[in-house]
C-alpha atoms as a PDB file:
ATOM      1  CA  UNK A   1       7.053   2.515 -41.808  1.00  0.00           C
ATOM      2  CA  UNK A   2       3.543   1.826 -40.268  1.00  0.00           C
ATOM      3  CA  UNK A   3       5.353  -1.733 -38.340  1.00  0.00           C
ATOM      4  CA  UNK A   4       7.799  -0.311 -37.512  1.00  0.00           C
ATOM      5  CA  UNK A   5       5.593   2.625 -35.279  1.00  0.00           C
ATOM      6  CA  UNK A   6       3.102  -0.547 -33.927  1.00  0.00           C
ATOM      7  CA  UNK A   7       6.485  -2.094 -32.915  1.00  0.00           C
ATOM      8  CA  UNK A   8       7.809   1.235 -31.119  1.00  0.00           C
ATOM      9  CA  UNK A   9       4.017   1.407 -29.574  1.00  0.00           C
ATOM     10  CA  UNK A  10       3.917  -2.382 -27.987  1.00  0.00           C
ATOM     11  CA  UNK A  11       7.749  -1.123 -26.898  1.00  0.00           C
ATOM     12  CA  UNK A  12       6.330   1.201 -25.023  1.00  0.00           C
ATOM     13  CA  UNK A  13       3.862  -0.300 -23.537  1.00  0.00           C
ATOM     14  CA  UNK A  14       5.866  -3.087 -22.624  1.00  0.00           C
ATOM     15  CA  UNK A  15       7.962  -1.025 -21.154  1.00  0.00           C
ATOM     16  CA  UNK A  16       4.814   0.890 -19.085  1.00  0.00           C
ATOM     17  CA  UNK A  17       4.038  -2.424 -17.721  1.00  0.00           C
ATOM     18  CA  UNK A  18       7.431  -3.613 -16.754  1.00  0.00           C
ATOM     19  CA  UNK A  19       7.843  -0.437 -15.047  1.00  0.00           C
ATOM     20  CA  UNK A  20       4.352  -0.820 -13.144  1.00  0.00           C
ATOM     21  CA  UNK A  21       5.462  -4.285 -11.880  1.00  0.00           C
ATOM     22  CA  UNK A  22       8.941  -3.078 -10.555  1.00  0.00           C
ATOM     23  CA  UNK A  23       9.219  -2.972  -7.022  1.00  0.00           C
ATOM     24  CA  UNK A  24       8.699   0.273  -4.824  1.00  0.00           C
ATOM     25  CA  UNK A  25      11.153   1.302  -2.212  1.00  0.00           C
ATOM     26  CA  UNK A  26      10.544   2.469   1.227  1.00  0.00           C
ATOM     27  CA  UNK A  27      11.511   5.396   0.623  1.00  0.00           C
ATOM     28  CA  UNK A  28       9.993   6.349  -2.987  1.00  0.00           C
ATOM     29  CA  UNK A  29       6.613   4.756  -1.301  1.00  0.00           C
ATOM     30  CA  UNK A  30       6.999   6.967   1.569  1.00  0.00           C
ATOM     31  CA  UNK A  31       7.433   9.908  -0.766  1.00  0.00           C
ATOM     32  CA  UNK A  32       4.458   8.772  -2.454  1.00  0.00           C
ATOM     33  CA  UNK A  33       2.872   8.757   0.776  1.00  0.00           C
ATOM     34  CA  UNK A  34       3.840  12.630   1.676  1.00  0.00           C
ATOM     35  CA  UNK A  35       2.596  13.914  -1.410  1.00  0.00           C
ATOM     36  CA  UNK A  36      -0.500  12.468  -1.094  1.00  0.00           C
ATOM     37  CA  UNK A  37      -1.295  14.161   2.198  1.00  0.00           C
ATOM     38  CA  UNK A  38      -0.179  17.420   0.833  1.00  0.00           C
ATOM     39  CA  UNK A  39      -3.299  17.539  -1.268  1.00  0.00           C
ATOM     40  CA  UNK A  40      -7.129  18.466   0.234  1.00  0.00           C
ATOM     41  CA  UNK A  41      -8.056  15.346  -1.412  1.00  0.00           C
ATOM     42  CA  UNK A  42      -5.481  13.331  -0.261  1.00  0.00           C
ATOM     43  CA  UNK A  43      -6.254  14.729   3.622  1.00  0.00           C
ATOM     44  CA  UNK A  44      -9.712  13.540   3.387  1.00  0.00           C
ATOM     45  CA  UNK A  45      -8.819   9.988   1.935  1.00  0.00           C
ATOM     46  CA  UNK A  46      -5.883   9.502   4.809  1.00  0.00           C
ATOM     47  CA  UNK A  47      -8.854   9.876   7.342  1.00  0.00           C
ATOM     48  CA  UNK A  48     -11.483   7.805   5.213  1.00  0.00           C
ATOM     49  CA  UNK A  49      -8.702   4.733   5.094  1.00  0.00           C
ATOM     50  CA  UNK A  50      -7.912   5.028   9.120  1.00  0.00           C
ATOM     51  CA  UNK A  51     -11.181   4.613   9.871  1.00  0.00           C
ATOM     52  CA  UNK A  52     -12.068   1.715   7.373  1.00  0.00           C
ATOM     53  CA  UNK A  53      -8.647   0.200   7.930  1.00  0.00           C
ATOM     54  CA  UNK A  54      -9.701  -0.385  11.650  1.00  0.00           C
ATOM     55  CA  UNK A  55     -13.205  -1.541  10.698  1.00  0.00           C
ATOM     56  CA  UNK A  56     -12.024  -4.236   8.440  1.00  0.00           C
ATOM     57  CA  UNK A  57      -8.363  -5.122  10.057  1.00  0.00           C
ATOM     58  CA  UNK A  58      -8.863  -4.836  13.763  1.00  0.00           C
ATOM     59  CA  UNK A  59      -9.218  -8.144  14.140  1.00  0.00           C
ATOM     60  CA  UNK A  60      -7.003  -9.346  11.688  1.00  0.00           C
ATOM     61  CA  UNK A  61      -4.036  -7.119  13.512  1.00  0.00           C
ATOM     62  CA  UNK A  62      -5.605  -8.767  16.830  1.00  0.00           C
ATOM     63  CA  UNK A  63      -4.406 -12.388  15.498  1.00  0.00           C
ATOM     64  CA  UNK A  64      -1.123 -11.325  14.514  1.00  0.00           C
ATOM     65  CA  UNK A  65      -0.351  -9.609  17.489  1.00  0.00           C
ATOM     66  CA  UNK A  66      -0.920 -13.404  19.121  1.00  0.00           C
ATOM     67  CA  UNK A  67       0.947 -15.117  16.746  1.00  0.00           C
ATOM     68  CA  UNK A  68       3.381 -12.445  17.320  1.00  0.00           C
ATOM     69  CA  UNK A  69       4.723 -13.569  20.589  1.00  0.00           C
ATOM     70  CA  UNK A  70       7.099 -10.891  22.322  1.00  0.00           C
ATOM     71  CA  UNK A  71       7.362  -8.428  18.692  1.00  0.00           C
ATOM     72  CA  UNK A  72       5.329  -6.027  19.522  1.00  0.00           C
ATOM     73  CA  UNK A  73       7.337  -3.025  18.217  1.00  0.00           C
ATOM     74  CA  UNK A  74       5.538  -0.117  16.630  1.00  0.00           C
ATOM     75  CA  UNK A  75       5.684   0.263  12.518  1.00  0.00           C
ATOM     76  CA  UNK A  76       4.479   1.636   9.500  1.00  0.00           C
ATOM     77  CA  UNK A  77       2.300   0.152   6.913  1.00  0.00           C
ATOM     78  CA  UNK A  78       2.148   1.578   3.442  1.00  0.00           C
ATOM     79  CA  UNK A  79      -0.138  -0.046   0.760  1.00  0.00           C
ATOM     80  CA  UNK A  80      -0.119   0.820  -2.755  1.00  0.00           C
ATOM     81  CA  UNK A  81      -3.548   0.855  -4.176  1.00  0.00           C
ATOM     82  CA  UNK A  82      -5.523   0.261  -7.307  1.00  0.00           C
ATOM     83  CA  UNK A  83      -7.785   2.787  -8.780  1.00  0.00           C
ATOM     84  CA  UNK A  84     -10.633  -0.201  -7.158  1.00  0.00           C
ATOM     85  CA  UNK A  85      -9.279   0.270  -3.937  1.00  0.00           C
ATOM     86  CA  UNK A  86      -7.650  -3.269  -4.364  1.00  0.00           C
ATOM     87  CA  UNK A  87      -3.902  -3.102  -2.919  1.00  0.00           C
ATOM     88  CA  UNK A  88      -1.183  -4.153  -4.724  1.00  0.00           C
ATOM     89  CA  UNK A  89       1.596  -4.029  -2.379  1.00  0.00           C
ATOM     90  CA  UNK A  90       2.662  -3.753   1.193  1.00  0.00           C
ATOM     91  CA  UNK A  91       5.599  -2.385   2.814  1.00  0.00           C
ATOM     92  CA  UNK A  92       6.195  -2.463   6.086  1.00  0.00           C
ATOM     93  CA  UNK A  93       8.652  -0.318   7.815  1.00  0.00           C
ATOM     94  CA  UNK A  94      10.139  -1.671  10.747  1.00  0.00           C
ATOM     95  CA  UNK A  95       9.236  -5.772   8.973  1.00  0.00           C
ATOM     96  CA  UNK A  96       8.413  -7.235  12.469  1.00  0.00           C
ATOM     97  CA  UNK A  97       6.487 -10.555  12.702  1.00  0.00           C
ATOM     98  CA  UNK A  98       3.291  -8.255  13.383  1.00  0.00           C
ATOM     99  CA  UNK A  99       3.596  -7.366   9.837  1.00  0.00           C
ATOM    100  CA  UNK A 100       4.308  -9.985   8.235  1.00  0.00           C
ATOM    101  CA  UNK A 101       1.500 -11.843   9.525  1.00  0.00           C
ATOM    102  CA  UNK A 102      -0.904  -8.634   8.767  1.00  0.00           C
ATOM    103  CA  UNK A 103       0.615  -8.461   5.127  1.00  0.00           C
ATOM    104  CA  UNK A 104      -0.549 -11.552   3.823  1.00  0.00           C
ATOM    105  CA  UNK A 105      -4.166 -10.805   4.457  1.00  0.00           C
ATOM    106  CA  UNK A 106      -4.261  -6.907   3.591  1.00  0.00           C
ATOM    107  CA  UNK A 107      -2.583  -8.344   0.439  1.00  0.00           C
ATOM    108  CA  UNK A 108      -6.022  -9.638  -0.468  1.00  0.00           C
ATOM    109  CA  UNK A 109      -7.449  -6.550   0.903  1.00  0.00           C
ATOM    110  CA  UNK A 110      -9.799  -3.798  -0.825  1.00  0.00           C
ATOM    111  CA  UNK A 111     -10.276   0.043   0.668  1.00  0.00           C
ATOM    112  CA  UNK A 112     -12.624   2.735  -0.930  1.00  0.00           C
ATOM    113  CA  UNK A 113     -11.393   3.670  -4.293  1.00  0.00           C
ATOM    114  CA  UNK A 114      -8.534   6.811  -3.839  1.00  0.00           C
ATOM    115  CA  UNK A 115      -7.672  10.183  -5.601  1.00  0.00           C
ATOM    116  CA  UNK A 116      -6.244   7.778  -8.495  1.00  0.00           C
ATOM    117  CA  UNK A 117      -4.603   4.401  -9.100  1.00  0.00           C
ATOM    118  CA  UNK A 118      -1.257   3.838  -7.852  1.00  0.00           C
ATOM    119  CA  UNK A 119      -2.315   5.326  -5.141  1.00  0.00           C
ATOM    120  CA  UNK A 120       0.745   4.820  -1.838  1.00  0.00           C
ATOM    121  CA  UNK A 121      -1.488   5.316   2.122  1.00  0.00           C
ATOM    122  CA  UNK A 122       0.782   4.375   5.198  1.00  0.00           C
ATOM    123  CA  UNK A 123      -1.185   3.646   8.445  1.00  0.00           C
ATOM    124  CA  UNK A 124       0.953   3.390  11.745  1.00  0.00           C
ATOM    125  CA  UNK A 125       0.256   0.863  14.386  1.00  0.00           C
ATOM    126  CA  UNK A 126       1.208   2.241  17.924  1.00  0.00           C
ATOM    127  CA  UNK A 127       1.369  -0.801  19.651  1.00  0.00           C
ATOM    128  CA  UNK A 128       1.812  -0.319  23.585  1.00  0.00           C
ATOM    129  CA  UNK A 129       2.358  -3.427  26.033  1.00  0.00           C
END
């Protein structure tokens, strides 16, 4: 009886982290994303990440938007991240070559710890020409 119950456990978590590795849609991360601001705490992390994003990826977004050539259409960016900060995915919502370019580095990118891991932010870049 007692194997069999470690067995169920490691099943379960098993199953936990197959679950956490799955990919996120657009729209269950933009969801995410909602629910988040709904919350005081939320609120006040949404305007703590806008400001750092621009500290840290200004220039980064800069590069891209060279690289980028003529598409320069407006999108969103929503990050899942880590109870470190650390994010562990990005979505991008139109994909234009901005993005793409941009993802690859914010991939390696850190924020201020949020509410809790898991964690979905979306920052849109208003690009004018």
């Amino acid at each position: 009886m007692r194997i069999s119950l470690v067995v169920i456990a490691v099943a379960f978590l098993v199953a936990a982290t197959l679950a956490d590795d799955q990919a996120t849609s657009l729209a269950e991360a933009r969801t995410a994303v909602e629910a988040n601001l709904k919350t005081r705490e939320g609120k006040t992390y949404d305007e703590k990440l806008g400001k750092e994003f621009m500290e840290k990826h200004l220039s980064t977004m800069k590069q891209c938007a060279q690289r980028a050539g003529n598409d320069l259409e407006s999108f969103w960016i929503l990050m899942k991240l880590d109870k470190d900060g650390a994010v562990k995915d990005v979505l991008l919502h139109p994909a234009t070559k901005l993005g793409a370019c941009a993802k690859e580095t914010l991939l390696k990118a850190t924020f201020s710890p949020p509410p809790r891991a898991a964690y979905w932010v979306s920052v849109y870049m208003k690009l004018t020409h």
